[in-house]
N, C-alpha and C. Protein backbone atom coordinates (compact mmCIF):
# COMPACT_ATOMS: atom_id res chain seq x y z
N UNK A 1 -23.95 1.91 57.63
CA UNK A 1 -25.37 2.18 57.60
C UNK A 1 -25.80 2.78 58.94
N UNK A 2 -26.75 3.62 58.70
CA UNK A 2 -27.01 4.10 60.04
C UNK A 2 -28.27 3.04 60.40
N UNK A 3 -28.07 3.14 61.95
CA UNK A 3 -29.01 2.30 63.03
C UNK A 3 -30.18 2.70 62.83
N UNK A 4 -30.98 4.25 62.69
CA UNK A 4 -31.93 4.51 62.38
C UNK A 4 -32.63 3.70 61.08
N UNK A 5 -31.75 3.44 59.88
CA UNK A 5 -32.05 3.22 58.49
C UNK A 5 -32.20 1.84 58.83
N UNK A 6 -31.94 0.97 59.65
CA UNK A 6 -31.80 -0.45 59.98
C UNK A 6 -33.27 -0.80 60.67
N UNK A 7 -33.50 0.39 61.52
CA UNK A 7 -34.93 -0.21 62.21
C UNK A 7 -36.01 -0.10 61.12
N UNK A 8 -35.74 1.05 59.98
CA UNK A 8 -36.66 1.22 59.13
C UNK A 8 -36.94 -0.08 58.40
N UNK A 9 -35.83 -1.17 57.86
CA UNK A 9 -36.26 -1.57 57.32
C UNK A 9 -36.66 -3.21 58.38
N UNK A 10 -36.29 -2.97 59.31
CA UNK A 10 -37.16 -3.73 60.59
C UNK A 10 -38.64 -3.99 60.13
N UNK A 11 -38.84 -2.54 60.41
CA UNK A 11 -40.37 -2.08 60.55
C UNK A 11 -40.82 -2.69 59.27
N UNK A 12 -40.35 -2.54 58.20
CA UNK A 12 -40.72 -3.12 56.39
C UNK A 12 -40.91 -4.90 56.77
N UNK A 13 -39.55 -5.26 57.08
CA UNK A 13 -39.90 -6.83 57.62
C UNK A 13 -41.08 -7.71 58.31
N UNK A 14 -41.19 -6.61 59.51
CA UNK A 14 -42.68 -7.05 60.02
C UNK A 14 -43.84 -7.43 59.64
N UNK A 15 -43.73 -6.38 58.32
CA UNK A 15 -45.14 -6.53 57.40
C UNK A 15 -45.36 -8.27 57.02
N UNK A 16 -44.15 -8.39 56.98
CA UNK A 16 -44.57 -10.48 56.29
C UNK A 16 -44.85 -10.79 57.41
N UNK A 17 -44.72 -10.91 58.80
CA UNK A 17 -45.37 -11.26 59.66
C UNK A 17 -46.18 -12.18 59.39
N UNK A 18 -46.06 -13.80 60.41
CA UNK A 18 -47.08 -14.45 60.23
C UNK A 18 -47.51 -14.75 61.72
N UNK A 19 -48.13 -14.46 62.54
CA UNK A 19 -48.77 -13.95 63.82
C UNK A 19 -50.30 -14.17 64.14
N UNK A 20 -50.74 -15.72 63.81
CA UNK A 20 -52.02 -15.73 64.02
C UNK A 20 -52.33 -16.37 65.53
N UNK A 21 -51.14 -16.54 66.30
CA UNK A 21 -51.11 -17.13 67.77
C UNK A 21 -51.37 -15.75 68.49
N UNK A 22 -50.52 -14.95 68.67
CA UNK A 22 -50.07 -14.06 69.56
C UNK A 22 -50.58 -12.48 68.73
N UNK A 23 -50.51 -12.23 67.50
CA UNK A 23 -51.06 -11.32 66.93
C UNK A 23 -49.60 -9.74 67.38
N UNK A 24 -48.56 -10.56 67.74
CA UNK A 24 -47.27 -10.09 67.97
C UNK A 24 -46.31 -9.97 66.64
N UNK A 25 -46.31 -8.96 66.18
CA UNK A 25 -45.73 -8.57 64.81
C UNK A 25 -44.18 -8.51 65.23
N UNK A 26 -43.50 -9.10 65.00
CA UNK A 26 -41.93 -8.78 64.94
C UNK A 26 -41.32 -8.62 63.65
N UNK A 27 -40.42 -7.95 63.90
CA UNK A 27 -39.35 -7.73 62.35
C UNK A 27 -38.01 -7.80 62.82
N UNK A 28 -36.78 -7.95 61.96
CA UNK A 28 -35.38 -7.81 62.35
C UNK A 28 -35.03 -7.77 60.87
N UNK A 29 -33.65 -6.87 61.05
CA UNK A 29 -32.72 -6.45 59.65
C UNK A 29 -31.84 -6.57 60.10
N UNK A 30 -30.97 -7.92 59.91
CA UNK A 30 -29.57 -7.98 60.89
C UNK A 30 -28.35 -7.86 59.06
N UNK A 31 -27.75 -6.43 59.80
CA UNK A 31 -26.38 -6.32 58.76
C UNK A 31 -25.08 -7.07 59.19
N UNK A 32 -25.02 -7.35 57.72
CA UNK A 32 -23.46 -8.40 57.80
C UNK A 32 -22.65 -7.32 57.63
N UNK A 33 -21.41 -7.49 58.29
CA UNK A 33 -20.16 -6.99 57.88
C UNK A 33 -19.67 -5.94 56.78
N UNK A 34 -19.88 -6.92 55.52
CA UNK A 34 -20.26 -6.46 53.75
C UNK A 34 -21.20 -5.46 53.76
N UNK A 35 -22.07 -4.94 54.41
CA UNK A 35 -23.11 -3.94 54.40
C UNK A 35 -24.41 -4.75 53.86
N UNK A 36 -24.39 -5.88 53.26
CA UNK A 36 -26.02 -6.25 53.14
C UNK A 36 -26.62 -6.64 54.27
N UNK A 37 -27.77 -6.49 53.99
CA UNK A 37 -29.16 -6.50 55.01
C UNK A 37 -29.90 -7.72 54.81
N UNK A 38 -29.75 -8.69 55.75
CA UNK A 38 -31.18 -9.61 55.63
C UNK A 38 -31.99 -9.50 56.49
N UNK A 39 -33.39 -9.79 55.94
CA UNK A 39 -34.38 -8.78 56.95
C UNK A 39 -34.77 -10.76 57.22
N UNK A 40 -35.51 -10.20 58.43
CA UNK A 40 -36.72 -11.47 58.77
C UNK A 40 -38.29 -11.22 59.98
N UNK A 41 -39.03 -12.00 59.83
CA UNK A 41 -40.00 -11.72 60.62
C UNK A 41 -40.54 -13.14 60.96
N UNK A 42 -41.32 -12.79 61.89
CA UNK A 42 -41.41 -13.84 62.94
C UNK A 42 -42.25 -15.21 62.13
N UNK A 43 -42.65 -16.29 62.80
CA UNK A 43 -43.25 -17.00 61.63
C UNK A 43 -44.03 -18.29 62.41
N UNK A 44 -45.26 -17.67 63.20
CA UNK A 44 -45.66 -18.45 64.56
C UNK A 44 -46.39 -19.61 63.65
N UNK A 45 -47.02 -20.60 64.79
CA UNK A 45 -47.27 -22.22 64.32
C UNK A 45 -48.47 -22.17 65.42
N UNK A 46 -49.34 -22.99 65.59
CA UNK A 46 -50.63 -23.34 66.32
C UNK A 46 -49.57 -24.01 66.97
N UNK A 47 -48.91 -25.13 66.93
CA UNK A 47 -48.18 -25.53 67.72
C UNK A 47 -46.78 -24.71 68.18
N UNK A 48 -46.94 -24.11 69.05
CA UNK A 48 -46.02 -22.96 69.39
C UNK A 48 -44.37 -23.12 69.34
N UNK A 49 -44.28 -24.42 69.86
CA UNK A 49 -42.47 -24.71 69.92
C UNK A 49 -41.69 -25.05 68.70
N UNK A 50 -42.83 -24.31 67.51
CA UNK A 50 -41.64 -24.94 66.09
C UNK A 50 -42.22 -23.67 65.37
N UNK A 51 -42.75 -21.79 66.42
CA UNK A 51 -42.43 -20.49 65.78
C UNK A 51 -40.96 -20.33 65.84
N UNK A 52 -40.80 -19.37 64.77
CA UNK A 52 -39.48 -19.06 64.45
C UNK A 52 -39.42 -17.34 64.55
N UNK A 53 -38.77 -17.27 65.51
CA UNK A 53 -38.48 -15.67 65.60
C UNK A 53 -37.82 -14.93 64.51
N UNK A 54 -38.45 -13.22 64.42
CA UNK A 54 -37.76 -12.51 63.30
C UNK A 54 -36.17 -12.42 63.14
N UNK A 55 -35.72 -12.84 64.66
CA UNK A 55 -33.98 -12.79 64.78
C UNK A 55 -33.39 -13.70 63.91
N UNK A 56 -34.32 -15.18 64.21
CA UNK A 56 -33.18 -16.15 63.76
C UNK A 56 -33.76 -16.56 62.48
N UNK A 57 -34.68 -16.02 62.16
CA UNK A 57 -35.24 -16.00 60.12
C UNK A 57 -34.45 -15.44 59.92
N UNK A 58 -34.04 -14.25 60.22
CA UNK A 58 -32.79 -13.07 59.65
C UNK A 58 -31.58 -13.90 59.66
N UNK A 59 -31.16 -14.20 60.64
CA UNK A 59 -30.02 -15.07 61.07
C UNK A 59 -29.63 -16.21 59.77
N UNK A 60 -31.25 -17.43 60.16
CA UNK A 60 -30.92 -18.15 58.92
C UNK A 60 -30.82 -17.94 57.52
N UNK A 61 -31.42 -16.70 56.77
CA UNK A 61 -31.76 -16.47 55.51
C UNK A 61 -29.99 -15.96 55.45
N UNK A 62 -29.48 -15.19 56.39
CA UNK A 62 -28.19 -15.01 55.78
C UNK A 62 -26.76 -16.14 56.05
N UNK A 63 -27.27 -16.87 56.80
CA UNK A 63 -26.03 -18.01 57.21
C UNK A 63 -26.47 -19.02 55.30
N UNK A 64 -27.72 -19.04 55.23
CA UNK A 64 -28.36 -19.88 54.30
C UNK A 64 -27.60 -19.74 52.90
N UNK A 65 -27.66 -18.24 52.92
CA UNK A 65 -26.55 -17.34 51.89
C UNK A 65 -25.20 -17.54 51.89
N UNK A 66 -24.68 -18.08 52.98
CA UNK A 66 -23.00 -17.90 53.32
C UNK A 66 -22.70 -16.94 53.73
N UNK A 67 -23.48 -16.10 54.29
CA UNK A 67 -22.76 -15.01 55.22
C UNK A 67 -22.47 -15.72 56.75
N UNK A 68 -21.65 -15.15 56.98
CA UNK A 68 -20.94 -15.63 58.21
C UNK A 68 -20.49 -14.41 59.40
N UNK A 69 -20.39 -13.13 58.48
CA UNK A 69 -19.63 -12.12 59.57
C UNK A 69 -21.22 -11.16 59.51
N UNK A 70 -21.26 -10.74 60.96
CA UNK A 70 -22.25 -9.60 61.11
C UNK A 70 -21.88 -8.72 62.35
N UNK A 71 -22.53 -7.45 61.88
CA UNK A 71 -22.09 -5.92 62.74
C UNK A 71 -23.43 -5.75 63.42
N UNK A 72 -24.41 -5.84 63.44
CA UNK A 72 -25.83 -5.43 63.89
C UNK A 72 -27.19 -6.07 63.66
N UNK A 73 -28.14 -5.74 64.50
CA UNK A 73 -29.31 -6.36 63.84
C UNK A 73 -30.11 -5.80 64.54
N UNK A 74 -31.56 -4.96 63.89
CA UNK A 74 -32.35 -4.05 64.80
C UNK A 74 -33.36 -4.91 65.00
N UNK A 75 -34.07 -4.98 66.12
CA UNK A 75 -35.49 -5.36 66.05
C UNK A 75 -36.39 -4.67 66.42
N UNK A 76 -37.88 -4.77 65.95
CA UNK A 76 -38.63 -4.06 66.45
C UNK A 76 -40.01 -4.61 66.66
N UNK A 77 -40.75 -4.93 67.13
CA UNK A 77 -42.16 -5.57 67.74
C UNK A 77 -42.99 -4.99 69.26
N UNK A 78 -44.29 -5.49 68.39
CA UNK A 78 -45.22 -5.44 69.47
C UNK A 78 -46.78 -6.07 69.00
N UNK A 79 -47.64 -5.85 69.56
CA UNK A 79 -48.44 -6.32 69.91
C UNK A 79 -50.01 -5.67 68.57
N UNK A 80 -50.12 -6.32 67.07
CA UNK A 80 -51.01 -5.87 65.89
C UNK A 80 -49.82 -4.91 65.62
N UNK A 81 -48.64 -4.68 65.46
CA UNK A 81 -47.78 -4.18 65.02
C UNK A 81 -47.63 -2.65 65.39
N UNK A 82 -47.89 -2.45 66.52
CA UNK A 82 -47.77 -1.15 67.54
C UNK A 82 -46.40 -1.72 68.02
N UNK A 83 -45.23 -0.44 67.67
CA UNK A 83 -43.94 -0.43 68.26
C UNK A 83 -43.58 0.35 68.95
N UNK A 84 -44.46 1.00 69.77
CA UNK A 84 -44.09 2.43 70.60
C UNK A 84 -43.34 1.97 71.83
N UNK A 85 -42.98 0.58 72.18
CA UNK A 85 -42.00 -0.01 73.10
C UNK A 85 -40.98 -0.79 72.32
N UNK A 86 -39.86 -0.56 73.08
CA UNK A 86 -38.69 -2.01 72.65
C UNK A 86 -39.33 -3.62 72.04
N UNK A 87 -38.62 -4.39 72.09
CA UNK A 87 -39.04 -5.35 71.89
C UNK A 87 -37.66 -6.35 71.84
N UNK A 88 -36.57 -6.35 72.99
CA UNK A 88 -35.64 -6.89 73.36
C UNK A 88 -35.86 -8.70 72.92
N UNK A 89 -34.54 -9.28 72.02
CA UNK A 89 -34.41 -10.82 71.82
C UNK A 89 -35.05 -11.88 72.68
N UNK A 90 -35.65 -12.55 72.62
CA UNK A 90 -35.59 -13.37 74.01
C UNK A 90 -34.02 -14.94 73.69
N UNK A 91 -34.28 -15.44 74.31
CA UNK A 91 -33.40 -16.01 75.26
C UNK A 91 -32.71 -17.19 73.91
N UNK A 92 -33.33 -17.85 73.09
CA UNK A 92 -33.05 -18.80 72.08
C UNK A 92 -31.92 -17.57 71.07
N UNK A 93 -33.31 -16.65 70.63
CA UNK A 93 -32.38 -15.56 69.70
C UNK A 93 -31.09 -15.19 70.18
N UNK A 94 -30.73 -14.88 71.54
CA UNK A 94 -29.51 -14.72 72.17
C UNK A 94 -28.73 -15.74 71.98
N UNK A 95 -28.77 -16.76 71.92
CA UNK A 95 -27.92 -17.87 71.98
C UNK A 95 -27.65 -18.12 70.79
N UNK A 96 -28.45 -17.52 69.43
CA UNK A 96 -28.11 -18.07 68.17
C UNK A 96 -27.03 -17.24 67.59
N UNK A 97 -27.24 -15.75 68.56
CA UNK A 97 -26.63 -14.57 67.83
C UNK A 97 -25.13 -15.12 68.65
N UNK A 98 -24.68 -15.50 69.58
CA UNK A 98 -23.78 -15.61 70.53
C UNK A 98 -23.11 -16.74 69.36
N UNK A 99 -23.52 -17.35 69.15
CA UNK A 99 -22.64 -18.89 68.20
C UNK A 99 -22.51 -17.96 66.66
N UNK A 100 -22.73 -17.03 66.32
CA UNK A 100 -22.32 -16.41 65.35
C UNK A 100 -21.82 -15.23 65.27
N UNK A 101 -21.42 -14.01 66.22
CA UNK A 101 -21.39 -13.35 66.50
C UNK A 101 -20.13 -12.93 67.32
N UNK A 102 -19.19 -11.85 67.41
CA UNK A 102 -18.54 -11.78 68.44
C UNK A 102 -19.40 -11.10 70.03
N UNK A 103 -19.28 -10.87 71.02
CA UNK A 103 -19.63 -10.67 72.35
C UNK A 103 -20.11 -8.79 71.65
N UNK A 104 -18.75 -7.68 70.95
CA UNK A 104 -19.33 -6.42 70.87
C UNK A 104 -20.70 -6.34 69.60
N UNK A 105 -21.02 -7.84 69.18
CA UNK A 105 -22.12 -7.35 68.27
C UNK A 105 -23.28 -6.68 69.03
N UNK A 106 -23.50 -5.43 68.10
CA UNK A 106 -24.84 -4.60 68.47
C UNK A 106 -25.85 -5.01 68.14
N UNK A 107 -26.83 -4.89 69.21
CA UNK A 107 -28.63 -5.09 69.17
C UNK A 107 -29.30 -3.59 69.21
N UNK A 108 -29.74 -3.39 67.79
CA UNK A 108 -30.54 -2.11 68.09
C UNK A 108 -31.81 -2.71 68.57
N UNK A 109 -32.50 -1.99 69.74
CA UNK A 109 -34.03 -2.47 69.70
C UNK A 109 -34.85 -0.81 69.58
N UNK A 110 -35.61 -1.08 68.24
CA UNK A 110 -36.22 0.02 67.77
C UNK A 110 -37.97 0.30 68.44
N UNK A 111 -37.98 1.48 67.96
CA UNK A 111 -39.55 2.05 68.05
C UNK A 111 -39.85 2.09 67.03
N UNK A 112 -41.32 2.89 66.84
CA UNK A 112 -41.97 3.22 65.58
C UNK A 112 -41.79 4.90 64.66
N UNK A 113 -41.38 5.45 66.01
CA UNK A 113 -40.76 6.60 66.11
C UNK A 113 -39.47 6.91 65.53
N UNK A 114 -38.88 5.70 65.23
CA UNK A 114 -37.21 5.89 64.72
C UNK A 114 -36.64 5.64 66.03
N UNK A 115 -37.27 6.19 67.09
CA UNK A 115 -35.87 5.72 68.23
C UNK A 115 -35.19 4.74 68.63
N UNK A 116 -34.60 4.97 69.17
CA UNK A 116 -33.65 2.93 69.43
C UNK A 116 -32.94 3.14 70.39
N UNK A 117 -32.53 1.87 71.03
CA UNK A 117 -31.53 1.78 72.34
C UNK A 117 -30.47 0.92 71.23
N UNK A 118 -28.93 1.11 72.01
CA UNK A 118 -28.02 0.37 71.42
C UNK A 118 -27.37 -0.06 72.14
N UNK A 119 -27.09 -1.94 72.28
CA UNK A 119 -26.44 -2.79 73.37
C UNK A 119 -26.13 -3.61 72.72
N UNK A 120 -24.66 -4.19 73.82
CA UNK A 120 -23.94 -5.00 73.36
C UNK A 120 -24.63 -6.63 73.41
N UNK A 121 -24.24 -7.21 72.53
CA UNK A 121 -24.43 -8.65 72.74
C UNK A 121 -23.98 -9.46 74.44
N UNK A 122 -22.60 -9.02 74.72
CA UNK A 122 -22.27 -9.70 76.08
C UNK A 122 -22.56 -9.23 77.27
N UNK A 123 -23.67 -7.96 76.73
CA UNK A 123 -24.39 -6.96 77.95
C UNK A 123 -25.70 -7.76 78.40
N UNK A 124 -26.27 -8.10 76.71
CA UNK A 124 -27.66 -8.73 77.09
C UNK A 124 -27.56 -10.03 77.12
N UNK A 125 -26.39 -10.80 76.99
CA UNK A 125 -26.56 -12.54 77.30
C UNK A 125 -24.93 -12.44 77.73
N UNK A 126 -24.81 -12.47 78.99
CA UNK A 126 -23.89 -12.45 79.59
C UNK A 126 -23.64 -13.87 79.73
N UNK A 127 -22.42 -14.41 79.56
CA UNK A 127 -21.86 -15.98 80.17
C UNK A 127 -22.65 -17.15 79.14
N UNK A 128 -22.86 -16.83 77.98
CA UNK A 128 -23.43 -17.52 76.80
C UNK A 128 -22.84 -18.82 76.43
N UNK A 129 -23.59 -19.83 76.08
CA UNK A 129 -22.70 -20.93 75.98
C UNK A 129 -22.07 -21.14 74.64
N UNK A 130 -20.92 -21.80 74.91
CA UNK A 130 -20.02 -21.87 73.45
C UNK A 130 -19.23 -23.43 73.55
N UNK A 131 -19.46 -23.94 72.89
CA UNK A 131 -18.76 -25.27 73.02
C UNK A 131 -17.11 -24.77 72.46
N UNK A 132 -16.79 -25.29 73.47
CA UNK A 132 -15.13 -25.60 73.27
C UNK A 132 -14.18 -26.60 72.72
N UNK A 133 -13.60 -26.34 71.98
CA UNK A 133 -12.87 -26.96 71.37
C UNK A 133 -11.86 -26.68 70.47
């Protein structure tokens, strides 16, 4: 699938958006391996520490499924759903993608424009924790 076709359906995700804290629209379409797409969007709370980012809705709706292997996942957000900037994982989403993920999984972070940057997972969460065993 192309990366472009991935932010598109980013951008589609966003629309469920539930954003009545921050009014911060996020979306993500993270592809498994197999080529399907699970999309997700963000899913904020008045009480802030139990929102759920569009990464790891995506994340869970396909682990939820039994998917297990993934190649990519675009995101795209901003602020009433203006994407004319990135909108890079923050720091939880990194850590969820790292425990499922190998280190070369790709992060597209999209615009509204179609454009996108493309980085590695062990670029943007370098030294990630992994329990050993």
């Amino acid at each position: 699938m192309e990366y472009k076709k991935l932010v598109e359906q980013a951008i589609i995700a966003s629309k469920n958006a539930y954003c009545v804290v921050s009014n911060y629209k996020v979306g993500a379409a993270l592809l498994a391996k197999n080529g399907k797409v699970y999309l997700g969007c963000n899913i904020e709370n008045s009480a802030c520490s139990v929102t759920n980012c569009a990464e790891r809705t995506a994340f869970f709706n396909a682990i939820s499924d039994g998917e297990k292997e993934f190649e990519a996942i675009a995101i795209v957000g901003g602020l009433y759903g203006d994407f004319s900037k990135i909108c890079p994982p923050c720091g939880v989403c990194r850590q969820v993608m790292n425990e499922f993920c190998d280190e070369d999984f790709k992060i597209i972070l999209g615009k509204k424009d179609g454009e996108y940057e493309e980085h590695l997972l062990k670029n943007l969460f370098p030294l990630g924790f992994v329990l050993q065993g």
